[in-house]
Protein backbone atom coordinates (compact mmCIF):
# COMPACT_ATOMS: atom_id res chain seq x y z
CA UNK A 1 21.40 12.17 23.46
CA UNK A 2 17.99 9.99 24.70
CA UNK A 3 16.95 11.87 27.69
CA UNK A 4 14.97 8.80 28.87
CA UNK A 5 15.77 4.63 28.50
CA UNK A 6 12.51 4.06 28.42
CA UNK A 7 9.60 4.14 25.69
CA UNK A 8 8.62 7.64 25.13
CA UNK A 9 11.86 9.98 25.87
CA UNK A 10 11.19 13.29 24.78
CA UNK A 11 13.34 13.14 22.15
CA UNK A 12 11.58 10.30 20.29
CA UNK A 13 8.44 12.32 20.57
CA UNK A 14 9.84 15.08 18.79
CA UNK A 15 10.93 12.65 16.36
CA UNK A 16 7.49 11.20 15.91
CA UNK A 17 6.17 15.23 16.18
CA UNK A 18 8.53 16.17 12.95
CA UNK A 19 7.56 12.97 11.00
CA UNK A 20 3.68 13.54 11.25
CA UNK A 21 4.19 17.62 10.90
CA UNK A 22 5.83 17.08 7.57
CA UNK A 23 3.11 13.94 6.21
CA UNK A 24 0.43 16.20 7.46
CA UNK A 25 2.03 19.12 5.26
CA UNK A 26 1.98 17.06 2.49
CA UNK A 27 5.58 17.09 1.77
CA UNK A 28 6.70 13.38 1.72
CA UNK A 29 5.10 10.39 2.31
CA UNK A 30 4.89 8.23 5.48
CA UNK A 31 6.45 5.66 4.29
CA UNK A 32 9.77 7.12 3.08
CA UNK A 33 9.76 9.80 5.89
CA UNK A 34 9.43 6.85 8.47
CA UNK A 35 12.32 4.62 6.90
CA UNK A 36 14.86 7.61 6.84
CA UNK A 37 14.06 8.97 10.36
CA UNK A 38 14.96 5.14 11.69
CA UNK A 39 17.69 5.00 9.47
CA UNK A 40 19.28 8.21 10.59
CA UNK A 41 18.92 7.37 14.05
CA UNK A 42 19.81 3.95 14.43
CA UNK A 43 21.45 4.35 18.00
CA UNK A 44 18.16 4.42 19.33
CA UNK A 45 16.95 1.25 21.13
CA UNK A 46 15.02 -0.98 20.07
CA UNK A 47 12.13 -0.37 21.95
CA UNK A 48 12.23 3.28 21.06
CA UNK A 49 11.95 2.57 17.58
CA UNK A 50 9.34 0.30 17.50
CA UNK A 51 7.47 3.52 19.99
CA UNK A 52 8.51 6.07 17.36
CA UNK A 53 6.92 3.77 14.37
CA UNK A 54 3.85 2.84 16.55
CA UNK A 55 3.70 6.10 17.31
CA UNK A 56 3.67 8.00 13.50
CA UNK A 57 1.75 4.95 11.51
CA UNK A 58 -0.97 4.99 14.89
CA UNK A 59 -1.39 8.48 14.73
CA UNK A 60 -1.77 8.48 10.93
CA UNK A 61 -3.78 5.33 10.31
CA UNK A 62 -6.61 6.75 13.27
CA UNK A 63 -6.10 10.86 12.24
CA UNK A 64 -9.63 10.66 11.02
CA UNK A 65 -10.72 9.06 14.17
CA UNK A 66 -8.83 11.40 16.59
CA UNK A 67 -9.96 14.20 14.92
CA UNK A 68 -13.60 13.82 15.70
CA UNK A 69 -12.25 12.67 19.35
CA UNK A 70 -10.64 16.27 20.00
CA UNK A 71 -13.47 17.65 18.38
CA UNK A 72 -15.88 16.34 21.15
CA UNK A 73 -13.49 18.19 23.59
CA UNK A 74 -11.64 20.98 22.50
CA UNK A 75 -13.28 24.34 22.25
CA UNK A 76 -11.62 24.82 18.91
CA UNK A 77 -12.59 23.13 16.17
CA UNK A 78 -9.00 20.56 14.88
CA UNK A 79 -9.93 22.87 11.39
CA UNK A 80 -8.83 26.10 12.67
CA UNK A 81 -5.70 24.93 14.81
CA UNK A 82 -2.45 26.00 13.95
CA UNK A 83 -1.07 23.13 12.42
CA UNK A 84 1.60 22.57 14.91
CA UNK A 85 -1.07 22.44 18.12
CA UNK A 86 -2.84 19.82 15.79
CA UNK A 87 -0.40 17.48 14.85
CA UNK A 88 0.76 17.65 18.84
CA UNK A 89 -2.95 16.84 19.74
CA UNK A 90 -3.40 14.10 17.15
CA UNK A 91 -0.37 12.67 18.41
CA UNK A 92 -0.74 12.50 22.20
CA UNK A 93 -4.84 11.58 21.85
CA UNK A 94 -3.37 8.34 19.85
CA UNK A 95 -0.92 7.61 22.74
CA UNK A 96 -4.42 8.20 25.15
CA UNK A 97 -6.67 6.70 23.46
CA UNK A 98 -4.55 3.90 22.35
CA UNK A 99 -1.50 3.08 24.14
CA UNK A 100 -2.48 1.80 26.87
CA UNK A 101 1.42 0.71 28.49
CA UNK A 102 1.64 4.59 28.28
CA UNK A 103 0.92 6.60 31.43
CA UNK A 104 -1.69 9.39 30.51
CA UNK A 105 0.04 11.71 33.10
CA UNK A 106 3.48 11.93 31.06
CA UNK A 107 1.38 11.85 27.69
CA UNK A 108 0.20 15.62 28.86
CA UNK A 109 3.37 16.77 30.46
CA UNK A 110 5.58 16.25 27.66
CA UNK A 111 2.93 17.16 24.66
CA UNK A 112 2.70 20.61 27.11
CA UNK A 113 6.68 20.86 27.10
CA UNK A 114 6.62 20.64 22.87
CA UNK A 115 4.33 23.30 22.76
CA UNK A 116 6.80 24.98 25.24
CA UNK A 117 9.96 24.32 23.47
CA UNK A 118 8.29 25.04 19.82
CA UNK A 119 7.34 28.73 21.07
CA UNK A 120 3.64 27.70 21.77
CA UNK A 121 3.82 28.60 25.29
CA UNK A 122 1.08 30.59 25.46
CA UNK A 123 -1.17 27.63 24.40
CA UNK A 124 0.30 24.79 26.71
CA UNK A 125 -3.02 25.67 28.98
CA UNK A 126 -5.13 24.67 26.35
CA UNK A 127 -2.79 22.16 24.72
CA UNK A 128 -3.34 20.59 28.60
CA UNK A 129 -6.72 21.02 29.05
CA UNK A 130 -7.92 19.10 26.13
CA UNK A 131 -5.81 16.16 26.53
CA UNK A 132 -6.97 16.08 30.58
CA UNK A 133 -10.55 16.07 29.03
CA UNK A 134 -9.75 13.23 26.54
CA UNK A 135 -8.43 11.03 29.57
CA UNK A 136 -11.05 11.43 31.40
CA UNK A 137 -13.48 11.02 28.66
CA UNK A 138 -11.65 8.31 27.38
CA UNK A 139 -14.26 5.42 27.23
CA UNK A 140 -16.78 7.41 25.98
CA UNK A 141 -14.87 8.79 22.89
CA UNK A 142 -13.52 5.16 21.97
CA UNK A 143 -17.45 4.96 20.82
CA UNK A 144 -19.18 6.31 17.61
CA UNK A 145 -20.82 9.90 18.41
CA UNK A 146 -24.55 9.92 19.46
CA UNK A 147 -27.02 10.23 16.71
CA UNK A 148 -24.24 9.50 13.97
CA UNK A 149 -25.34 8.03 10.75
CA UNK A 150 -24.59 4.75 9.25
CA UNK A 151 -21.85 6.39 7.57
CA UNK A 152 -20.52 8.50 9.70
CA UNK A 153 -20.29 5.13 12.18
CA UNK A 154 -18.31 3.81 9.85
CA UNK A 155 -15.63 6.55 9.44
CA UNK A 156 -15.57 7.05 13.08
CA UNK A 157 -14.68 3.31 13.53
CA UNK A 158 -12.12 2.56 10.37
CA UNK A 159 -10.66 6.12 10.04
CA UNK A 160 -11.88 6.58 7.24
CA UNK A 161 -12.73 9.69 5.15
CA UNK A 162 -17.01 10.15 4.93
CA UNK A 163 -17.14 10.79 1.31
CA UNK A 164 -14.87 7.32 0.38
CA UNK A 165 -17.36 5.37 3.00
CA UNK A 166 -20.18 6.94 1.02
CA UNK A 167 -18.46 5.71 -1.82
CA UNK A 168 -17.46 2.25 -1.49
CA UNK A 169 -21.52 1.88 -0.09
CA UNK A 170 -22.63 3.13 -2.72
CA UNK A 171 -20.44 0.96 -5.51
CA UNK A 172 -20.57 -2.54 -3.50
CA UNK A 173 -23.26 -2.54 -0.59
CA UNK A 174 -23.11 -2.63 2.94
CA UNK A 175 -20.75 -6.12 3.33
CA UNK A 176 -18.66 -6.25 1.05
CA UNK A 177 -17.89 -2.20 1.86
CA UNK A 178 -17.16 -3.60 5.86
CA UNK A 179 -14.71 -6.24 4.08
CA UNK A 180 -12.65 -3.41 2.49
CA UNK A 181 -12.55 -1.43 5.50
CA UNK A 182 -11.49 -4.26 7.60
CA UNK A 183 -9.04 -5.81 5.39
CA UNK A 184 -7.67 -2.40 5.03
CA UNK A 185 -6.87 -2.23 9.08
CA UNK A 186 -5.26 -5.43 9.02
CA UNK A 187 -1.35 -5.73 10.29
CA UNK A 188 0.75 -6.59 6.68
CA UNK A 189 3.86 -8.10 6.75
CA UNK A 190 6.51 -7.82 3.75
CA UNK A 191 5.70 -9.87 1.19
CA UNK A 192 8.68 -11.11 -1.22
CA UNK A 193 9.26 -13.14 -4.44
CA UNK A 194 11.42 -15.57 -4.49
CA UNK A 195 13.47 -16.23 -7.69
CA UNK A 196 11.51 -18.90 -9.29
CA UNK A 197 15.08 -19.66 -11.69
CA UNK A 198 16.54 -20.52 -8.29
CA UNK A 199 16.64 -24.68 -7.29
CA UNK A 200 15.69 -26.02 -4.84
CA UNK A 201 18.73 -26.65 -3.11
CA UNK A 202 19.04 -22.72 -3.28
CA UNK A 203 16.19 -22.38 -1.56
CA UNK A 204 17.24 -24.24 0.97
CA UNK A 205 20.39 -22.89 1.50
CA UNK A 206 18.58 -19.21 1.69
CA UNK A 207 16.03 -20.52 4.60
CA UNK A 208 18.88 -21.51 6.25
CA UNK A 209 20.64 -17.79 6.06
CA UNK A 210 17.26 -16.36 7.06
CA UNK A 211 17.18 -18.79 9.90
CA UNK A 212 20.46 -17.65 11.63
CA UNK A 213 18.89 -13.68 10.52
CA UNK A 214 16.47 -14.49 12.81
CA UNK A 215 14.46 -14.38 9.91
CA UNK A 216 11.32 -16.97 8.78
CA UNK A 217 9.69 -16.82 5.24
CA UNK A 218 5.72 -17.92 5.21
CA UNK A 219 5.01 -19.52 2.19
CA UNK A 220 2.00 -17.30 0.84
CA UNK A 221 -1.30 -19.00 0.13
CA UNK A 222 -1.79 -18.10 -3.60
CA UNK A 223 1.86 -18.34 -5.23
CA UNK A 224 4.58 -21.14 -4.21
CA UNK A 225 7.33 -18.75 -5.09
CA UNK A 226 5.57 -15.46 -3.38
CA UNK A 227 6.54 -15.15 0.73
CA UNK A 228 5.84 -13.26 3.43
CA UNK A 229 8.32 -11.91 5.45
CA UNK A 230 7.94 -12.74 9.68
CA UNK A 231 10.57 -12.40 12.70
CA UNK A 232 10.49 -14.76 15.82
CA UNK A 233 10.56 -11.95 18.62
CA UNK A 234 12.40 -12.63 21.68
CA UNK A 235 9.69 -13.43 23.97
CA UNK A 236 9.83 -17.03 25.22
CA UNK A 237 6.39 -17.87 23.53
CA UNK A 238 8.17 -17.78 20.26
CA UNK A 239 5.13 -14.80 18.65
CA UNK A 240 5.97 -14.36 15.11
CA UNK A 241 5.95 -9.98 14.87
CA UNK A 242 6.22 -8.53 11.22
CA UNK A 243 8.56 -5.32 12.32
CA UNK A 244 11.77 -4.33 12.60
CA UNK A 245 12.33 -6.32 9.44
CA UNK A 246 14.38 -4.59 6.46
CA UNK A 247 14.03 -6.69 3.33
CA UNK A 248 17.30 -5.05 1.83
CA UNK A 249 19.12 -6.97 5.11
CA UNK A 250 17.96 -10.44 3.98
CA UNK A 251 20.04 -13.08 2.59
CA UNK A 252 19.68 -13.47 -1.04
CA UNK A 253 18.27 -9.81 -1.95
CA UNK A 254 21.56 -8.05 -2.95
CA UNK A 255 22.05 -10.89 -5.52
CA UNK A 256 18.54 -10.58 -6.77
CA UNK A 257 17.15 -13.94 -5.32
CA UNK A 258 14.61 -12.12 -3.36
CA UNK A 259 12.59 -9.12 -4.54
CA UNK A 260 9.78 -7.23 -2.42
CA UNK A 261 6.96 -6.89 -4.57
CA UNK A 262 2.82 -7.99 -3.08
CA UNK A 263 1.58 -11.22 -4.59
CA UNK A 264 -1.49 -9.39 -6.46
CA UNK A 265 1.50 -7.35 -8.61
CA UNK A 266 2.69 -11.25 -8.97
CA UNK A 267 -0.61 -11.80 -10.27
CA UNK A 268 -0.24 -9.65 -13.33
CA UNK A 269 2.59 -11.30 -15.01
CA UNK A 270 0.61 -14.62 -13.98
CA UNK A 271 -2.35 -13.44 -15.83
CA UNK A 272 -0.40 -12.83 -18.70
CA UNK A 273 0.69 -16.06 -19.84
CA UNK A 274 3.78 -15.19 -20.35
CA UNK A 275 6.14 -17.54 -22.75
CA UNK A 276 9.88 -17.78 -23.87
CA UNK A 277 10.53 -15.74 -26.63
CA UNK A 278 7.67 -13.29 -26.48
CA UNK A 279 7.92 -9.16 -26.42
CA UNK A 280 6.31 -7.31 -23.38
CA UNK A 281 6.00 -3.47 -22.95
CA UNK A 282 5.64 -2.51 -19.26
CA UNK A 283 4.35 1.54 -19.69
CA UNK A 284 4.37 2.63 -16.42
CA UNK A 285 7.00 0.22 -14.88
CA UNK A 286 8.85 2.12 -11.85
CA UNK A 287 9.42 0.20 -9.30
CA UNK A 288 10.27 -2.43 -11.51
CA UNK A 289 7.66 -5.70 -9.88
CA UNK A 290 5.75 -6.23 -12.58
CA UNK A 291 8.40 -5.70 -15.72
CA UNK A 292 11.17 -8.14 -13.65
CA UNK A 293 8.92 -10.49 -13.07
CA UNK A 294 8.01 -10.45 -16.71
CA UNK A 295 11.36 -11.15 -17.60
CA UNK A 296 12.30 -14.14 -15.02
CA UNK A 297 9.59 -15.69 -16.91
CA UNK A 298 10.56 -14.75 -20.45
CA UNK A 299 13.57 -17.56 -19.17
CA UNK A 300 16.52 -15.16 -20.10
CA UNK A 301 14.66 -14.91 -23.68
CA UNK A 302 12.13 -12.08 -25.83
CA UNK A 303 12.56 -8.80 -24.03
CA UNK A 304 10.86 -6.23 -21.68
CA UNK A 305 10.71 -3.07 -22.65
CA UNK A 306 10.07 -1.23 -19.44
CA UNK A 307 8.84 2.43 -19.72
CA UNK A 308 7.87 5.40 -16.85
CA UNK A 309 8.48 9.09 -16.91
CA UNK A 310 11.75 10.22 -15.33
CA UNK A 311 14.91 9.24 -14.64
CA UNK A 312 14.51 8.72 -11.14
CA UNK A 313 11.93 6.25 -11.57
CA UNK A 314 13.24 4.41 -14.61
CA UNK A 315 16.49 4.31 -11.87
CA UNK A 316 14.32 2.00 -9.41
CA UNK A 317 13.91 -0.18 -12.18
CA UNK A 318 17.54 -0.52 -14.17
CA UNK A 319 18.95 -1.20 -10.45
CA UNK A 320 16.03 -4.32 -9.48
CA UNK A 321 17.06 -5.66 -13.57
CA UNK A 322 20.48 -4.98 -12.48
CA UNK A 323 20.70 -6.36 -9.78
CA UNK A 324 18.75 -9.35 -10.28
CA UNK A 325 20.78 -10.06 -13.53
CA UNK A 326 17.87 -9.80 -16.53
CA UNK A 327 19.88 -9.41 -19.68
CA UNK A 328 16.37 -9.42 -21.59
CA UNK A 329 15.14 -6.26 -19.50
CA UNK A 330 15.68 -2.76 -21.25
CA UNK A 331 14.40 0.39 -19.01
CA UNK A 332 14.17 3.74 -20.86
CA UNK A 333 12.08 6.99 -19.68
CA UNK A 334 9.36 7.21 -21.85
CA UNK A 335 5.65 9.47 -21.09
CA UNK A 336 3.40 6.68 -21.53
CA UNK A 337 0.63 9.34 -22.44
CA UNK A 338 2.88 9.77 -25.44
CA UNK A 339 2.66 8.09 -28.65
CA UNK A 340 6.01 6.14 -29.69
CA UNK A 341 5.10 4.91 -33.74
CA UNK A 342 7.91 2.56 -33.56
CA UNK A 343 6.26 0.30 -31.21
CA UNK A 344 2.49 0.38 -32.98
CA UNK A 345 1.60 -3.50 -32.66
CA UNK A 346 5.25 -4.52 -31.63
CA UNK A 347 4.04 -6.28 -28.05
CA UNK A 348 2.92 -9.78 -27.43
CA UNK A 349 2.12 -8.05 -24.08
CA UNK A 350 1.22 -4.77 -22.97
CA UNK A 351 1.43 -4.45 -18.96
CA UNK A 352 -0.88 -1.21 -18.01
CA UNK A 353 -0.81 -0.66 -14.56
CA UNK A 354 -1.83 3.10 -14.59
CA UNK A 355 -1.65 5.89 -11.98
CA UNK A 356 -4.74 4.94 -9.79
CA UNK A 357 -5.99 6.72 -5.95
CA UNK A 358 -4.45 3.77 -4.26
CA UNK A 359 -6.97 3.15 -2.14
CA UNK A 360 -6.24 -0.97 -1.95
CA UNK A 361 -3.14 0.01 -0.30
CA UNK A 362 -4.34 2.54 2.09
CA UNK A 363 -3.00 -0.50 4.83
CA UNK A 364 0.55 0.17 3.99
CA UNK A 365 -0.05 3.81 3.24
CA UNK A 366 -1.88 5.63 5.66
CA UNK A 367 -1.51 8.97 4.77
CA UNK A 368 -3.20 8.42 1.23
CA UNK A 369 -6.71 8.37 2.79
CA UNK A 370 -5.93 12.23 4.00
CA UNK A 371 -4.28 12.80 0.60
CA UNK A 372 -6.75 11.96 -2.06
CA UNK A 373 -9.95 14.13 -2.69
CA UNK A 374 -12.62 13.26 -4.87
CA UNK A 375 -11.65 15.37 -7.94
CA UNK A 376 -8.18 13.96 -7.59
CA UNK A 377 -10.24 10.14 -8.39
CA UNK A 378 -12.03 12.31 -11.67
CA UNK A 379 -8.26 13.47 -12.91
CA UNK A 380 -6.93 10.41 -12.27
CA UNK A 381 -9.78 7.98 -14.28
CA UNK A 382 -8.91 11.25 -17.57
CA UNK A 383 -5.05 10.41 -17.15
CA UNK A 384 -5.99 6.62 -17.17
CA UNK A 385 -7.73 6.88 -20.49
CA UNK A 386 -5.62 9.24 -22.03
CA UNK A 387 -2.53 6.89 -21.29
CA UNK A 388 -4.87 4.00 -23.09
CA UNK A 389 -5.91 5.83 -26.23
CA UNK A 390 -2.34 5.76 -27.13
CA UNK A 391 -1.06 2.17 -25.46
CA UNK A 392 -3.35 0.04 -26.90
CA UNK A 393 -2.10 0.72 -30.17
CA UNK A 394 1.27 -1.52 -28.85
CA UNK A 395 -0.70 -4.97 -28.57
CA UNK A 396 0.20 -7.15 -31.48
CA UNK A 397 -3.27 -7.75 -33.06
CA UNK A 398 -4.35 -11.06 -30.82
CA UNK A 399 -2.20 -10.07 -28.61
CA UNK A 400 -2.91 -9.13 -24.72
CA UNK A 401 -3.03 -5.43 -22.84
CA UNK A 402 -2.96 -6.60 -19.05
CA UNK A 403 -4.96 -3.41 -17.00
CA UNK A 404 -3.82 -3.30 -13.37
CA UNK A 405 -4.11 -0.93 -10.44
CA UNK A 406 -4.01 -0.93 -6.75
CA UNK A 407 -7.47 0.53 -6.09
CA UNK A 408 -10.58 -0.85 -5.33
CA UNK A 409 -12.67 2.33 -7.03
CA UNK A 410 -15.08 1.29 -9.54
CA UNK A 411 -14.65 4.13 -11.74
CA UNK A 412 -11.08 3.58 -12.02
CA UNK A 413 -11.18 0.11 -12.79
CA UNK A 414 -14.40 -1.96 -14.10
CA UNK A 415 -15.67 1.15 -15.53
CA UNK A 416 -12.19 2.55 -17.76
CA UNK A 417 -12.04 -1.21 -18.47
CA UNK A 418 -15.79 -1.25 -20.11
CA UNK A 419 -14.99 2.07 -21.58
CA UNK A 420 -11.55 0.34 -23.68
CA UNK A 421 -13.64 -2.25 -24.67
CA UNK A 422 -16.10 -0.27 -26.08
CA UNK A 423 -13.70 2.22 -27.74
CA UNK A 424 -11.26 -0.40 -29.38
CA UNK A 425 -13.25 -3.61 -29.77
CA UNK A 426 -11.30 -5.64 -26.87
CA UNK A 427 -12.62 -8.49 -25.26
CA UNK A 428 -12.04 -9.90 -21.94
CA UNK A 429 -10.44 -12.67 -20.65
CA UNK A 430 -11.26 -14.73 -17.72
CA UNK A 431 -8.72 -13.83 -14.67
CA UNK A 432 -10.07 -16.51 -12.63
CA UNK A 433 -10.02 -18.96 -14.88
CA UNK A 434 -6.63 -18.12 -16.12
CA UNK A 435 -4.66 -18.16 -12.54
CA UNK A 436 -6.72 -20.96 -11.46
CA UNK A 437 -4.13 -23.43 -12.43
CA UNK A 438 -1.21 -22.02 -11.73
CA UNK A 439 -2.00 -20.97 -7.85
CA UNK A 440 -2.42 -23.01 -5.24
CA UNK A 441 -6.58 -23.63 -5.88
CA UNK A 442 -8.97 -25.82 -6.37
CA UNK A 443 -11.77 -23.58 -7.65
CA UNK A 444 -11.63 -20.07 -8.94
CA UNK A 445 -13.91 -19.04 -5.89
CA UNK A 446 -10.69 -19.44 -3.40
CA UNK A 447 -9.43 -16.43 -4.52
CA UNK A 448 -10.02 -13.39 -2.54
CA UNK A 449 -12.22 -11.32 -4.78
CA UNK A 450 -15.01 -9.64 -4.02
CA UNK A 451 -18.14 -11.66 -4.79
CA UNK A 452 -21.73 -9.93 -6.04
CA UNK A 453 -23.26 -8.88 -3.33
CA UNK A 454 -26.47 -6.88 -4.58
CA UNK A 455 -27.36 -4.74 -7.58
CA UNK A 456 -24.47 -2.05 -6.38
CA UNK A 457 -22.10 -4.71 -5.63
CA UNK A 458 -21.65 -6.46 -9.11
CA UNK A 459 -18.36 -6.26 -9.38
CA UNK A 460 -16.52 -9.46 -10.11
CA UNK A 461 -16.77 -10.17 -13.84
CA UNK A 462 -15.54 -12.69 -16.61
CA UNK A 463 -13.22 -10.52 -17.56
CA UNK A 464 -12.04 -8.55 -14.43
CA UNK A 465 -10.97 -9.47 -10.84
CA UNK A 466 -11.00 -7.01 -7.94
CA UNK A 467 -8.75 -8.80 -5.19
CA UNK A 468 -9.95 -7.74 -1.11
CA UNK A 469 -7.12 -6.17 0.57
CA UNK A 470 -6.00 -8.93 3.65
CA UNK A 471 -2.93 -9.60 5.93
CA UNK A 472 -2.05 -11.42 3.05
CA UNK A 473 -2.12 -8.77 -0.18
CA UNK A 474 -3.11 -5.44 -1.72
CA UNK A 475 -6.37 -4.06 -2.83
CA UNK A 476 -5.84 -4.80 -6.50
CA UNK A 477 -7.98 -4.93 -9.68
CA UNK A 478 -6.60 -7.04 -12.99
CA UNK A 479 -8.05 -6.97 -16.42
CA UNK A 480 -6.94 -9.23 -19.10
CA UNK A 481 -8.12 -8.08 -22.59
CA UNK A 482 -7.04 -9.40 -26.13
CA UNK A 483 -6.80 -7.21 -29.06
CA UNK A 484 -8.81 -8.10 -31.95
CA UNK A 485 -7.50 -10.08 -34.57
């Protein structure tokens, strides 16, 4: 039972408390955790949703930034709190420093009645204390710390872990490191594909069902069949707002017409040059983007073989072939690290798009910039190029190995790509000049990559395109390479 009508009952603050306790211990992530808590309680209002989501994705995507906030005023280091206290003070210095439609006096009483009710009685004083301090303090912790570095500057204001600002510096230079970390804090709508077998008629008939779901699809700027998702609000200036919006409620997605999947995973099968008739392995296919897409293309001919390693994840994808009715898609669980002899030069197309940090979609997961740790990156680049020592050997010879992740790391993607090329004699393709004519461009330069900025920052080449995360798609890095003959 809501205690309160309004934003911020109690009981939706215990919601958001549980959600961030159990991202913060590492058990699930935001994401998923976020979905099922607002599925489960769907009797709450709308406005008390949308608090609870503000609420967990604020808190996450500014933890770094609150952190050094209570830092500057909290006797005890956020380190050696017990991780209850700090989850409670993360949360309630968002709704301070943040929120501003939330009153800073019923911020502090209710974080001190969770420490209450959770048996941390004996710490609602200083649970108190340092949330009186941080509204008081307010303006003056909104700004970098005194005598901070460059660097540290730059953490404070994107929330973002030292040692990956050190990082992306270091690899691209000082501007095209602010475009990642703004691009990165931009608000992302759902982006969808739209079955490109559909007419147009069909389409028509869909934007009409969206239209009475309240519902508007944006045409995206790079692919005529790749949409993002928006929602008129309900205020009388019409404001087009990107939440609240369930893709699996939309018109057309049960029967497979619409699929959610970012337009730089559209860019893969793009890249590809993908035509009737040919064979494509997919290695590490779960969700199921990339390898569906494949096959819409393939024109209900060849065949996708689409690989990951379980059954639950080789599950995501049978149900998005099933469901979008791909009688040329086969899904099988399959260790792509592996070697299978029976396919040894069987693919026209080999679709690699390996276990990477993530850190292009740190925007639509927050929790991965508190997740990943530098010698999680080093494991990660081994696993990459243990998975293509044995892949490789698919490709048809003159046939393609399409390299794909959803970082923008270096190491993980110009640098494994270099080290293939060396190893196994393949050359690169040119991305650019490949998509150029089938997205809506003029000149290869209108695609969002990341241009050469200095000596650190060469990182566009013939053969490789590292797409900026925007508002309007991932972080993303594609390689096209062609087996020799």
């Amino acid at each position: 039972m809501i205690k309160e009508t309004g934003y911020g009952s109690i009981d939706v603050r215990e919601l958001a408390l549980s959600v961030l306790s159990e991202v913060f211990a590492g058990k699930e992530f935001s994401h998923r955790l976020i979905r099922g808590v607002l599925d489960k309680h769907d009797y709450l209002q709308s406005g008390e949703k949308a608090f609870l989501k503000r609420l967990t994705e604020g808190t996450l995507e500014q933890c770094i930034r609150l952190d050094y906030c209570i830092d500057r005023v909290s006797s005890l280091p956020v380190r050696k709190m017990k991780p209850f206290i700090r989850t409670l003070l993360r949360m309630s210095a968002y709704q301070i420093l943040f929120m501003d439609g939330v009153p800073h006096h019923a911020v502090c009483n209710e974080a001190v009645k969770l420490a209450k009710k959770h048996s941390f009685g004996g710490l609602q004083g200083f649970v108190n204390g340092v949330l009186r301090q941080m509204v008081r303090r307010k303006e003056e912790l909104l700004l970098p710390p005194r005598g901070a570095t460059r660097e540290e500057t730059l953490s404070f204001t994107y929330a973002m872990p030292l040692w990956l600002v050190e990082r992306f510096l270091d690899q691209y230079g000082e501007e095209e490191t602010l475009r990642i970390l703004e691009g990165l804090q931009q608000e992302r709508g759902v982006t969808v594909r739209i079955s490109p077998t559909l007419s147009g008629e069909e389409r028509e008939v869909l934007k009409e069902q969206w239209k009475t779901q309240g519902i508007r699809l944006r045409p995206h700027p790079l692919l005529s069949y790749g949409g993002i998702v928006e929602r008129l609000s309900a205020a009388p200036t019409g404001e087009i707002r990107y939440g609240g919006i369930n893709p699996a409620d939309m018109a057309g997605f049960a029967e497979g017409k619409v699929v959610v999947q970012d337009v730089s995973s559209m860019l893969v099968a793009e890249a590809a040059g993908i035509l009737p008739g040919m064979k494509i392995l997919d290695v590490c296919s779960a969700p199921g983007g990339k390898a569906t897409h494949a096959a819409q293309l393939l024109k209900g001919s060849g065949l996708v073989v689409a690989r990951d390693i379980s059954e639950k994840k080789i599950a995501l994808v049978r149900e998005s072939g099933l469901r979008q009715g791909l009688s040329n898609l086969r899904a099988e669980v399959f260790d792509a690290a592996c070697f299978d002899p029976s396919m040894e030069g069987w693919a026209d197309v080999v679709i690699c798009d390996l276990p990477c940090s993530g850190l292009g979609v740190i925007g639509k997961k927050k929790d991965i910039k508190f997740r990943i740790r530098e010698e999680d990156i080093r494991s990660l680049e081994e696993l990459q190029k243990k998975i293509l020592r044995t892949v490789h050997r698919y490709v048809k010879p003159g046939g393609l190995l399409l390299y794909s992740t959803c970082t923008v790391n270096r190491t993980e993607n110009q640098e494994t790509v270099r080290w293939l090329m060396d190893s196994y004699g393949f050359r690169g393709e040119p991305v650019g000049k490949l998509l150029k004519e089938k997205l809506y461009l003029r000149k290869e330069e209108e695609l969002p990559f990341l241009r050469e900025a200095s000596d650190k920052g060469k990182i566009l080449e013939k053969w490789g395109l590292q797409l900026v995360p925007t508002a309007s798609n991932d972080g993303f890095f594609i390689a096209v390479l062609r087996r020799p003959v």
